[in-house]
PDB file of N, CA and C in Angstrom:
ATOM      1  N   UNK A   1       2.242  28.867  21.367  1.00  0.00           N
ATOM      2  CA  UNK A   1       2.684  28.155  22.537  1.00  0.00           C
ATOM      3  C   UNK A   1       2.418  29.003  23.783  1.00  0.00           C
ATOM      4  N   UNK A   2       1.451  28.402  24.454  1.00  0.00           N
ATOM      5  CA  UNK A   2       1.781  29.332  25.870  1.00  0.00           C
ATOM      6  C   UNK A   2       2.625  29.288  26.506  1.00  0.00           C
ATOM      7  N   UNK A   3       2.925  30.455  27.372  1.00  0.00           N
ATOM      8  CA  UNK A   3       3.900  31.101  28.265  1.00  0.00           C
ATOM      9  C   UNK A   3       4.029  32.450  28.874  1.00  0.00           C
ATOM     10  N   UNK A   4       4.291  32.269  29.909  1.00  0.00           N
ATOM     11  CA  UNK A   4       4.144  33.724  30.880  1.00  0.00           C
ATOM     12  C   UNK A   4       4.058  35.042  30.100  1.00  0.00           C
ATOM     13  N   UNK A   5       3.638  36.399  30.196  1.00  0.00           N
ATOM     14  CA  UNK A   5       3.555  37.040  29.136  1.00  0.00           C
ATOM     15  C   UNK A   5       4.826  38.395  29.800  1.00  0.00           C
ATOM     16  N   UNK A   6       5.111  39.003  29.183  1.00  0.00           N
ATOM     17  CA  UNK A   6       6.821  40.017  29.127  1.00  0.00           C
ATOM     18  C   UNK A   6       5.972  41.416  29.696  1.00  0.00           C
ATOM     19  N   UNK A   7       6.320  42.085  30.453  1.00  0.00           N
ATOM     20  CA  UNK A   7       6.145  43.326  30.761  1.00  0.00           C
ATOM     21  C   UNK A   7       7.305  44.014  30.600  1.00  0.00           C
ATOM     22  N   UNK A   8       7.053  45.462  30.937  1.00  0.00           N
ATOM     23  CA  UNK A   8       8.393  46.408  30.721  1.00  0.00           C
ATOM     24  C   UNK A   8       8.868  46.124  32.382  1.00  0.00           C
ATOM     25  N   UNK A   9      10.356  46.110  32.063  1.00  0.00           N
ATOM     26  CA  UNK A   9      11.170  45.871  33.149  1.00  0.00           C
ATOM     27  C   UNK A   9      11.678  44.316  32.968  1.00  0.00           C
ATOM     28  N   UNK A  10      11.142  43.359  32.627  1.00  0.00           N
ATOM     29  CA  UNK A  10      11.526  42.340  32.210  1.00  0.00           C
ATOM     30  C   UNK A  10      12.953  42.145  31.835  1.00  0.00           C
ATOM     31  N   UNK A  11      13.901  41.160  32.028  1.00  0.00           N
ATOM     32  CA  UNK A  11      14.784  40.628  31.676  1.00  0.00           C
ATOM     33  C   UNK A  11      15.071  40.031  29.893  1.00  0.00           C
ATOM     34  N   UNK A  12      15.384  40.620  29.099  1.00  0.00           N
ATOM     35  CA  UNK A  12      14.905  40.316  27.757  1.00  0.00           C
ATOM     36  C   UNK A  12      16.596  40.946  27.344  1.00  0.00           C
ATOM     37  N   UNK A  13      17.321  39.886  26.650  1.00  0.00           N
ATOM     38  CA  UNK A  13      18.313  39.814  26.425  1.00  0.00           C
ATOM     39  C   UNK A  13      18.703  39.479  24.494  1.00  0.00           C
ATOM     40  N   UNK A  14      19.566  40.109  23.849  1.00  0.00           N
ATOM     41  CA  UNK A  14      19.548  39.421  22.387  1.00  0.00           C
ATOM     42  C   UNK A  14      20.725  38.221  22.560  1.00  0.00           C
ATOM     43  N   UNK A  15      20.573  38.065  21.332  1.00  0.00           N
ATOM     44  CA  UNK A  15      21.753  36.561  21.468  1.00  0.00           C
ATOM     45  C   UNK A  15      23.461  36.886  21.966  1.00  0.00           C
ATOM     46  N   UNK A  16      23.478  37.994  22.343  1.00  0.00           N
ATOM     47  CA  UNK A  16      24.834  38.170  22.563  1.00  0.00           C
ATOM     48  C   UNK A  16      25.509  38.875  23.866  1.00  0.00           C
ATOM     49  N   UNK A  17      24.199  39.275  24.562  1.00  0.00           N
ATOM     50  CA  UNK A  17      23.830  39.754  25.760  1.00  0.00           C
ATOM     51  C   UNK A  17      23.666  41.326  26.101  1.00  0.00           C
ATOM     52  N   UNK A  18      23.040  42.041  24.867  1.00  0.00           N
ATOM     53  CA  UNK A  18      22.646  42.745  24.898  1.00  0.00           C
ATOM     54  C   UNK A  18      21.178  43.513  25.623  1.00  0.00           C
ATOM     55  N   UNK A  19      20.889  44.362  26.163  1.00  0.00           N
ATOM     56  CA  UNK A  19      19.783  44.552  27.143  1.00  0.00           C
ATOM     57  C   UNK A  19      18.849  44.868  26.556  1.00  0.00           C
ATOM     58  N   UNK A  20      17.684  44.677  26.120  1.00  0.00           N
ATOM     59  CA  UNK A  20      16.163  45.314  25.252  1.00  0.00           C
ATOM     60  C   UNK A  20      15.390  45.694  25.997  1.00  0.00           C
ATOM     61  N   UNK A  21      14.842  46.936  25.865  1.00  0.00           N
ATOM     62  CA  UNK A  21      13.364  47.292  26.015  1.00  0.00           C
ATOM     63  C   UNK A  21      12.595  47.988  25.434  1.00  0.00           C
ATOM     64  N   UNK A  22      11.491  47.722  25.659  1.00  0.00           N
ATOM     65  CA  UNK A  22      10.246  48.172  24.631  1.00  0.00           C
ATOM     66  C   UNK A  22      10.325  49.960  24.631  1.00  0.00           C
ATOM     67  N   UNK A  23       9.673  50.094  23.429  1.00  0.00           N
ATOM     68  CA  UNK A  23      10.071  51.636  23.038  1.00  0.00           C
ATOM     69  C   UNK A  23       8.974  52.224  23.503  1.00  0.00           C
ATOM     70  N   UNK A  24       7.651  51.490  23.634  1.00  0.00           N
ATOM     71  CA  UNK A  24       6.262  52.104  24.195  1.00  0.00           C
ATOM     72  C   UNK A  24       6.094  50.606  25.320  1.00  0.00           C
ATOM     73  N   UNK A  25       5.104  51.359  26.368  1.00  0.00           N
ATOM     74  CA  UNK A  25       4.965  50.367  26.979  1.00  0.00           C
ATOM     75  C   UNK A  25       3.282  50.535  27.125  1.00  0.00           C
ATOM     76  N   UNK A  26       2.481  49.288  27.409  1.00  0.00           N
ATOM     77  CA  UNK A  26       0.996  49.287  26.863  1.00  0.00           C
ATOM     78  C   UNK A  26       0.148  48.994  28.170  1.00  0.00           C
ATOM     79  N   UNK A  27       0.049  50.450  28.772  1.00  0.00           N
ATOM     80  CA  UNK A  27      -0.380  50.839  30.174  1.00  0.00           C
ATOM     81  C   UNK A  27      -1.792  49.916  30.006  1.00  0.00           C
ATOM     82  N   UNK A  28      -2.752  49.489  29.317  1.00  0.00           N
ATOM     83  CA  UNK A  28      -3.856  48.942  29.531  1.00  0.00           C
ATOM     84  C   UNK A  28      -4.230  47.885  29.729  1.00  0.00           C
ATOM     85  N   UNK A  29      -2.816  46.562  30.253  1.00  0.00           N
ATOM     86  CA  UNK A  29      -2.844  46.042  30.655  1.00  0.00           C
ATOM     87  C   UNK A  29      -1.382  45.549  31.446  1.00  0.00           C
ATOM     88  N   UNK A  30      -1.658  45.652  32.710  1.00  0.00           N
ATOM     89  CA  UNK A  30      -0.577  45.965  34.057  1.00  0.00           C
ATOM     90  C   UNK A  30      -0.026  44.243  34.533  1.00  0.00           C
ATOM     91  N   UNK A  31       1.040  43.670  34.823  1.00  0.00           N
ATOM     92  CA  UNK A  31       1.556  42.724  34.859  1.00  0.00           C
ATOM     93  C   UNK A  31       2.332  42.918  35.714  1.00  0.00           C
ATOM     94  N   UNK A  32       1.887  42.203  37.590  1.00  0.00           N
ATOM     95  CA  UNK A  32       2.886  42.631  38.360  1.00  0.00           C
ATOM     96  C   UNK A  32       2.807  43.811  38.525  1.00  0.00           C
ATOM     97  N   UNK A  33       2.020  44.969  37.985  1.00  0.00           N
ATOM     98  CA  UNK A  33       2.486  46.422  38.824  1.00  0.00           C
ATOM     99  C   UNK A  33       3.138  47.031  37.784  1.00  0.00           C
ATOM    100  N   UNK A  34       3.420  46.453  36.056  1.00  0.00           N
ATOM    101  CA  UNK A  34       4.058  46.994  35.014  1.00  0.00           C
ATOM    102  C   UNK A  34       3.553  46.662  33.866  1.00  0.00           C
ATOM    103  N   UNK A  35       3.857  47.663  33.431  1.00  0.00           N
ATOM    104  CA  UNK A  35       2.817  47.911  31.820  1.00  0.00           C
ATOM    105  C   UNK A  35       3.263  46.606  30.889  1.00  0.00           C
ATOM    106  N   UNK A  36       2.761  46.136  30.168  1.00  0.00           N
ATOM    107  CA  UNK A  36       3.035  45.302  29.202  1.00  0.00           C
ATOM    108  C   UNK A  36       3.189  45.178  27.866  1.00  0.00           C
ATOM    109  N   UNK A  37       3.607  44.863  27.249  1.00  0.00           N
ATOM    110  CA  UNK A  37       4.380  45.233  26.037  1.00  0.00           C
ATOM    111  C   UNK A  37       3.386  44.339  24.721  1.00  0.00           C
ATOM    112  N   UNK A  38       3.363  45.440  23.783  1.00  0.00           N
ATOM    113  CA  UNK A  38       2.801  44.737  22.557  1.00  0.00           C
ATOM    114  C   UNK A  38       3.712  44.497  20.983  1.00  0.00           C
ATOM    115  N   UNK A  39       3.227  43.278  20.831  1.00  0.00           N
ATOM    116  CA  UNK A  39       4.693  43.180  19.584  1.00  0.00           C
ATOM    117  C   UNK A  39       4.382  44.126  18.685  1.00  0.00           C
ATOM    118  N   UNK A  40       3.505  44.312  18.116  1.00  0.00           N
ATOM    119  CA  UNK A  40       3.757  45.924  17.026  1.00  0.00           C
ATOM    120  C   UNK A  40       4.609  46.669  17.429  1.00  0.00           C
ATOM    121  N   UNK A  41       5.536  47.009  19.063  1.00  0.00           N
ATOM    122  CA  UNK A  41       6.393  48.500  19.482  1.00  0.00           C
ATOM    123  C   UNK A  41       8.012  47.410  19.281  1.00  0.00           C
ATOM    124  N   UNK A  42       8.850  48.416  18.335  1.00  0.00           N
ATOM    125  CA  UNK A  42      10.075  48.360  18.260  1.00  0.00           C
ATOM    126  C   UNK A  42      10.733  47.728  19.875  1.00  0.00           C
ATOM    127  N   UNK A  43      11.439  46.966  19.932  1.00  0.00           N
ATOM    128  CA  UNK A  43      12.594  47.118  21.182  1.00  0.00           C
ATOM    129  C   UNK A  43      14.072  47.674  20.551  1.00  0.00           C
ATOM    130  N   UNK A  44      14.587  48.688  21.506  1.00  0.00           N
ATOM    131  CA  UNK A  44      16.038  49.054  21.095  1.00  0.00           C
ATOM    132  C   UNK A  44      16.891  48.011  22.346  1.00  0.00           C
ATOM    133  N   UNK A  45      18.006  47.865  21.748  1.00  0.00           N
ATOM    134  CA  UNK A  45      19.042  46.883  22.074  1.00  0.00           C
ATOM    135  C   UNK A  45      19.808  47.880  22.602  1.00  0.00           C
ATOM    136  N   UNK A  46      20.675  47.803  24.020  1.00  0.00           N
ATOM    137  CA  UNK A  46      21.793  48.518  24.433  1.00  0.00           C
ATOM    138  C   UNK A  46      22.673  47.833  24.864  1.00  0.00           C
ATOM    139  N   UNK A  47      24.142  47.732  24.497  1.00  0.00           N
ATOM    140  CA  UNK A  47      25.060  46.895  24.742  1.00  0.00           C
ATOM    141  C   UNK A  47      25.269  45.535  24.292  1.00  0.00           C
ATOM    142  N   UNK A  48      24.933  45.732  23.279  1.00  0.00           N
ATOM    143  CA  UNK A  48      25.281  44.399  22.210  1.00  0.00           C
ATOM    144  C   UNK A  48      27.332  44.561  22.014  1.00  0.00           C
ATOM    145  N   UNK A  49      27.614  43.476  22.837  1.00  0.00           N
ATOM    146  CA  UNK A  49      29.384  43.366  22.518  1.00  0.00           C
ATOM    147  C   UNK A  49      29.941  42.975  21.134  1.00  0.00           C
ATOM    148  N   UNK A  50      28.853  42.875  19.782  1.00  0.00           N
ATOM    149  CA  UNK A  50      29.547  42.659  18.900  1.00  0.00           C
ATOM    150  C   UNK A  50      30.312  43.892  18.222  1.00  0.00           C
ATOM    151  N   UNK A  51      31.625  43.766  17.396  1.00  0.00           N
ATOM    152  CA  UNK A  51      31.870  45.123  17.123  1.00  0.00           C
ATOM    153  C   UNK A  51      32.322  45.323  15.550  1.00  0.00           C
ATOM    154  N   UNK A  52      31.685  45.804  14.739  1.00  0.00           N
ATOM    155  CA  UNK A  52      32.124  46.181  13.497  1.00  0.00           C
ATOM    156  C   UNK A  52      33.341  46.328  13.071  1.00  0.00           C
ATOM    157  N   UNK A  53      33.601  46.181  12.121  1.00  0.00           N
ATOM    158  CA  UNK A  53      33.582  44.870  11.279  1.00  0.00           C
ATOM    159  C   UNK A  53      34.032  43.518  11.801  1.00  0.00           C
ATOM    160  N   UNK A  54      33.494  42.361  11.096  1.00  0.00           N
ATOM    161  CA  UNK A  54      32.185  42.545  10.116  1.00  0.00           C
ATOM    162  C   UNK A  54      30.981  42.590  10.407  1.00  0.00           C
ATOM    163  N   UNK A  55      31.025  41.959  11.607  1.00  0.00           N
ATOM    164  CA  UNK A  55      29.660  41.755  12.489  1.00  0.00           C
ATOM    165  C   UNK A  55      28.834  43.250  13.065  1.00  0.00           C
ATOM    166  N   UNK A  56      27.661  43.711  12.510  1.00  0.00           N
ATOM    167  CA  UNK A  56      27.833  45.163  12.991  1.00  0.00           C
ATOM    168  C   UNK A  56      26.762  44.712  14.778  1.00  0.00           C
ATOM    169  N   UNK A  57      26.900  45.128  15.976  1.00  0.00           N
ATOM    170  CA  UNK A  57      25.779  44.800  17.084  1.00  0.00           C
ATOM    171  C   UNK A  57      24.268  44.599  16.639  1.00  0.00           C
ATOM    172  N   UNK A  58      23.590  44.743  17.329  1.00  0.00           N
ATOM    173  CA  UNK A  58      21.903  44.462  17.386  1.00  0.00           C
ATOM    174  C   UNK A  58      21.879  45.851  18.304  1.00  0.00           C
ATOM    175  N   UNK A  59      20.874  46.764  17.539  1.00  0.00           N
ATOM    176  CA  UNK A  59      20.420  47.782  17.907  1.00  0.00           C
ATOM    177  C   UNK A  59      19.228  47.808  17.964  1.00  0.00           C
ATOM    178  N   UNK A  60      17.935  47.156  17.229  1.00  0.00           N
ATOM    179  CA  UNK A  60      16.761  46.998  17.303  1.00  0.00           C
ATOM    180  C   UNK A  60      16.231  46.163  17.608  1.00  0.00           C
ATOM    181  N   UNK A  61      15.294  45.894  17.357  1.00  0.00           N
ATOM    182  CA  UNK A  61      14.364  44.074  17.356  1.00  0.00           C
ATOM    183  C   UNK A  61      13.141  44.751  17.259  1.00  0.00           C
ATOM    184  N   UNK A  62      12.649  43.622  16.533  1.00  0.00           N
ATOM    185  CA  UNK A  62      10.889  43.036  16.255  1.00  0.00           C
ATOM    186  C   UNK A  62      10.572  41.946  16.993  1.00  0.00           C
ATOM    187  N   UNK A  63       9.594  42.271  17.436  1.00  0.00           N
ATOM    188  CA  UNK A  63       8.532  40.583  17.500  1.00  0.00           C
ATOM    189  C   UNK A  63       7.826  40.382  16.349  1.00  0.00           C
ATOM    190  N   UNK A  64       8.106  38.892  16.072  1.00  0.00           N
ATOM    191  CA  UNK A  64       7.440  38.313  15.086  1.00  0.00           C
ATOM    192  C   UNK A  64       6.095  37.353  15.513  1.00  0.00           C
ATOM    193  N   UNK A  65       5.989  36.846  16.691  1.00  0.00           N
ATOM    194  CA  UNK A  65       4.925  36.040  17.250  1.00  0.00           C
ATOM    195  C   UNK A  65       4.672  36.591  18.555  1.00  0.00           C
ATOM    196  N   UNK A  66       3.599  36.518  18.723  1.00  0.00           N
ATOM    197  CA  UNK A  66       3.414  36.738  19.961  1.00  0.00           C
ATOM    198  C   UNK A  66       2.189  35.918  20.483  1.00  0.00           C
ATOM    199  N   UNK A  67       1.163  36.464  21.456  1.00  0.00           N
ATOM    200  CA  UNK A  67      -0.186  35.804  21.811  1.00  0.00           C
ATOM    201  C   UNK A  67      -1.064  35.547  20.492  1.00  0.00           C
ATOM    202  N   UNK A  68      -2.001  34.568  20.640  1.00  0.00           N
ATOM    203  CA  UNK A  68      -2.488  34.604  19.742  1.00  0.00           C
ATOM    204  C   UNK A  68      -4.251  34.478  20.224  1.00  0.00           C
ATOM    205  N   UNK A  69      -4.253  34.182  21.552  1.00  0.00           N
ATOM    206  CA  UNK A  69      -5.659  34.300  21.773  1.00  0.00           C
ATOM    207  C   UNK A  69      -5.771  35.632  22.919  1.00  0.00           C
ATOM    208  N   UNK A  70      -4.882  36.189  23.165  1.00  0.00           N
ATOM    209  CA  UNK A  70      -4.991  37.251  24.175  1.00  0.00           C
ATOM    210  C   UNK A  70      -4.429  38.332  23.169  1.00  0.00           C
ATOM    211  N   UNK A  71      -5.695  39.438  23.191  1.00  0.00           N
ATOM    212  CA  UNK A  71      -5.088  41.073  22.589  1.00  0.00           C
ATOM    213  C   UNK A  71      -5.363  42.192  23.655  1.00  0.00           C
ATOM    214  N   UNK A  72      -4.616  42.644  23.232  1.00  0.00           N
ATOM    215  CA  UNK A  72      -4.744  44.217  23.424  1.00  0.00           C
ATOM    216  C   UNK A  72      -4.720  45.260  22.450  1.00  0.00           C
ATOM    217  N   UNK A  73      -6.023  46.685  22.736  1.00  0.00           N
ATOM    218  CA  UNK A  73      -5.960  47.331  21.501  1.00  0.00           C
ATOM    219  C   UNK A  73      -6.089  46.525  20.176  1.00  0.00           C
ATOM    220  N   UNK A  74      -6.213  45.489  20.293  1.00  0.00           N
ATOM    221  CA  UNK A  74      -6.232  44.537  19.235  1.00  0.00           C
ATOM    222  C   UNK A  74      -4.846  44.141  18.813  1.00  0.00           C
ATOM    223  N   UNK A  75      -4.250  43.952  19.163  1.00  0.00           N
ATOM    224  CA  UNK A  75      -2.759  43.589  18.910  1.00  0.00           C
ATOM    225  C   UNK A  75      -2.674  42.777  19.838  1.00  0.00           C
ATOM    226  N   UNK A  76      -1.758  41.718  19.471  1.00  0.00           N
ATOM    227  CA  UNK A  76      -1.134  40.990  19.810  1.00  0.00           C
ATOM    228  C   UNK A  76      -0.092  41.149  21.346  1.00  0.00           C
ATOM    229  N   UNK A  77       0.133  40.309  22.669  1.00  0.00           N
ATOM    230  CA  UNK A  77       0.656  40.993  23.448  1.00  0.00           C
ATOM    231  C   UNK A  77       2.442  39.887  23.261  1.00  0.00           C
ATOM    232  N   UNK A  78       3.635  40.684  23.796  1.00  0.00           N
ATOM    233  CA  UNK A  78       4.623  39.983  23.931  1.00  0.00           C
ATOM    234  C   UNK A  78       4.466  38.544  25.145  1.00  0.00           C
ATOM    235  N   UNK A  79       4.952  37.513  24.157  1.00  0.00           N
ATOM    236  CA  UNK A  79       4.736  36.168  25.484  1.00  0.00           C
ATOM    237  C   UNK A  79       6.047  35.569  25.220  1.00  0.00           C
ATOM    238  N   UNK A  80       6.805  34.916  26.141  1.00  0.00           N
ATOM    239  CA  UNK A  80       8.152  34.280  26.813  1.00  0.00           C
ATOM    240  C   UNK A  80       8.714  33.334  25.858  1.00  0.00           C
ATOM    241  N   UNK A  81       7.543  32.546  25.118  1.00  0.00           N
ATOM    242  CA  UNK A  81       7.702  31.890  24.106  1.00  0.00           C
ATOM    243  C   UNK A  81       7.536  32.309  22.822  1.00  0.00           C
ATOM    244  N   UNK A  82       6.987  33.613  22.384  1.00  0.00           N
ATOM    245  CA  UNK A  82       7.254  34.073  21.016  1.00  0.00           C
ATOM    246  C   UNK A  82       8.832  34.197  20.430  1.00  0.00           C
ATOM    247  N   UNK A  83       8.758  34.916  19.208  1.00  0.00           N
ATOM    248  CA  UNK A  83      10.210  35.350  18.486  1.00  0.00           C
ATOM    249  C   UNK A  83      10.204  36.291  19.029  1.00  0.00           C
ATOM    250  N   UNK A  84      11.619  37.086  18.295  1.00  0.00           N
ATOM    251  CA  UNK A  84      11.655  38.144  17.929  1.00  0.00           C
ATOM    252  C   UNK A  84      13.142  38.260  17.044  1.00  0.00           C
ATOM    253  N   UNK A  85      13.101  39.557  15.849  1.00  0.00           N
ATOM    254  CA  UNK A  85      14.795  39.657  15.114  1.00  0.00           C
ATOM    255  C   UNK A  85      14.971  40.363  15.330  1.00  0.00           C
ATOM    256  N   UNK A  86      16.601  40.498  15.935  1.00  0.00           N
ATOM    257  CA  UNK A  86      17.730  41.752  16.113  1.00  0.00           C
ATOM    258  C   UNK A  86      17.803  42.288  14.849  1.00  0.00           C
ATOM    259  N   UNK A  87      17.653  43.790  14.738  1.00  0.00           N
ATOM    260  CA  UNK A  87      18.032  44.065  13.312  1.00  0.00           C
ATOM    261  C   UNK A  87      19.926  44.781  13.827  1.00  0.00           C
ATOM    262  N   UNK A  88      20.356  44.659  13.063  1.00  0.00           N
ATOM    263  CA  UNK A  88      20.720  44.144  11.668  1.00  0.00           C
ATOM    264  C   UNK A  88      20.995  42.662  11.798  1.00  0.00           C
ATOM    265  N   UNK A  89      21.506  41.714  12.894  1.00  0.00           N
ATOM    266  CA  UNK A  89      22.366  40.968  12.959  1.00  0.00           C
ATOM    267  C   UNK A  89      21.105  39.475  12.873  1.00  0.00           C
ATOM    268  N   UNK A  90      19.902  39.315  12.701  1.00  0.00           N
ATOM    269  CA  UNK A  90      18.793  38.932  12.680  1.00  0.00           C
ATOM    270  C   UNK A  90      18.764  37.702  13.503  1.00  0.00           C
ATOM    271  N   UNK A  91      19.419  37.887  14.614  1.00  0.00           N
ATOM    272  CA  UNK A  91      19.235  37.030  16.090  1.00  0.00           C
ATOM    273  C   UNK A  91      18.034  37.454  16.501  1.00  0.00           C
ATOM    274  N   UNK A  92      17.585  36.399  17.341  1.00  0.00           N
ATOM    275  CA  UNK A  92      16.592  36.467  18.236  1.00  0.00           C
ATOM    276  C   UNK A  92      16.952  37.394  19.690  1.00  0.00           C
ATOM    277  N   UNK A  93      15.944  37.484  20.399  1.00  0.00           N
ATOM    278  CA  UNK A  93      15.450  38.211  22.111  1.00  0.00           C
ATOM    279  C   UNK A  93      15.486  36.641  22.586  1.00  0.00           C
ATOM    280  N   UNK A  94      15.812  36.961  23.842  1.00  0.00           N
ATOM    281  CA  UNK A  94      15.702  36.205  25.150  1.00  0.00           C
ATOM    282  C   UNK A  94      14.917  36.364  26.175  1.00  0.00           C
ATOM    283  N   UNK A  95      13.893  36.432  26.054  1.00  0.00           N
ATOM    284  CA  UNK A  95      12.961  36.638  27.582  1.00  0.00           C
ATOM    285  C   UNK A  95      13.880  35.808  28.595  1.00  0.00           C
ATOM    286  N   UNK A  96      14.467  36.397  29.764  1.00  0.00           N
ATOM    287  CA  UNK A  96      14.780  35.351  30.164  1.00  0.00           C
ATOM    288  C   UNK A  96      14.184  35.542  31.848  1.00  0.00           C
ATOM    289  N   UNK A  97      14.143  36.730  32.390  1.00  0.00           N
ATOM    290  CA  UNK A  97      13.458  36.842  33.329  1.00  0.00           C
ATOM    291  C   UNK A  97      11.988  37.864  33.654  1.00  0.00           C
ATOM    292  N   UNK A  98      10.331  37.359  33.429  1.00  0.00           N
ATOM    293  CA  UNK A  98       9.656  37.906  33.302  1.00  0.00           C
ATOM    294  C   UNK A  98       8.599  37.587  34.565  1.00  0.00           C
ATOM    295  N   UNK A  99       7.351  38.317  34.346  1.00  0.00           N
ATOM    296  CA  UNK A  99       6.396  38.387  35.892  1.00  0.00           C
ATOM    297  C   UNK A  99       6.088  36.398  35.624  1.00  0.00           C
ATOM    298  N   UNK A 100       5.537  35.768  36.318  1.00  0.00           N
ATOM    299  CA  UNK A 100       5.259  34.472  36.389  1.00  0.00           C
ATOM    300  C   UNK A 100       3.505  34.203  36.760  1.00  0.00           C
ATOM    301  N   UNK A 101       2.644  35.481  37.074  1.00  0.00           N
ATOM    302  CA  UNK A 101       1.489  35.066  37.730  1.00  0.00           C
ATOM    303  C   UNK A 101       0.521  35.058  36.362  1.00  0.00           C
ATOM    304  N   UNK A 102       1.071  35.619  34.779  1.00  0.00           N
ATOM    305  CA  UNK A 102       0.018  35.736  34.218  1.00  0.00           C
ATOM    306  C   UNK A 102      -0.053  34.946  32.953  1.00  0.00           C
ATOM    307  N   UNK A 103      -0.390  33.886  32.091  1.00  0.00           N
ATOM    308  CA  UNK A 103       0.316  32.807  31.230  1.00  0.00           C
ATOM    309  C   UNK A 103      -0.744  33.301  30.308  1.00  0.00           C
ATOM    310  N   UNK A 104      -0.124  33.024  28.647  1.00  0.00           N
ATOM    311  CA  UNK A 104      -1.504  33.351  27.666  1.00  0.00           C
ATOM    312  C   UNK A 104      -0.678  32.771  26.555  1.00  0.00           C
ATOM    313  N   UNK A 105      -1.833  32.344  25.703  1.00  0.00           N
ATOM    314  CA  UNK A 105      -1.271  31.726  23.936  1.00  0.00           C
ATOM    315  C   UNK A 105      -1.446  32.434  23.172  1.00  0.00           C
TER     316      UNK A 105
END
């Protein structure tokens, strides 16, 4: 599905309103003036309000989809409309505020 594609600095939230960002950011292609993110790199979660027990927070995440006709390095880049799972709690990311000038499938 196309949709705007996620750079670092982006607004990217888990299901519980926890803050994510990418653990590498993928300087070789610039979005807005900021590096852009490829789903192969971990995001860590900070401030996930859930609290053990039983529910333990979201500390990580994966992307599971991302672009599919736009790469980088040959990988896949993060887009507004892909997945992604919180590990442990296996919620999704929220893109919810990202650059708007650059769209890809």
């Amino acid at each position: 599905m196309p949709g705007p594609l996620v750079q670092v600095g982006a607004t990217v939230l888990c299901s519980h309103g926890g803050q994510a960002t990418p653990t590498a950011p993928n300087p070789r292609v610039m979005l807005s003036g900021a590096p852009s993110c490829l789903i192969s790199v971990p995001w860590v979660v900070a401030g996930c309000p859930l609290v053990p027990p039983p529910i333990p927070p979201c500390v990580t995440a994966q992307w599971v989809t991302g672009t599919t006709r736009v790469f980088s390095q040959g990988q896949p880049l993060v887009v507004q409309s892909g997945q992604a799972v919180c590990i442990p709690t296996g919620t999704p990311l929220m893109p919810l505020v990202t650059q708007v000038r650059v769209m890809a499938t």
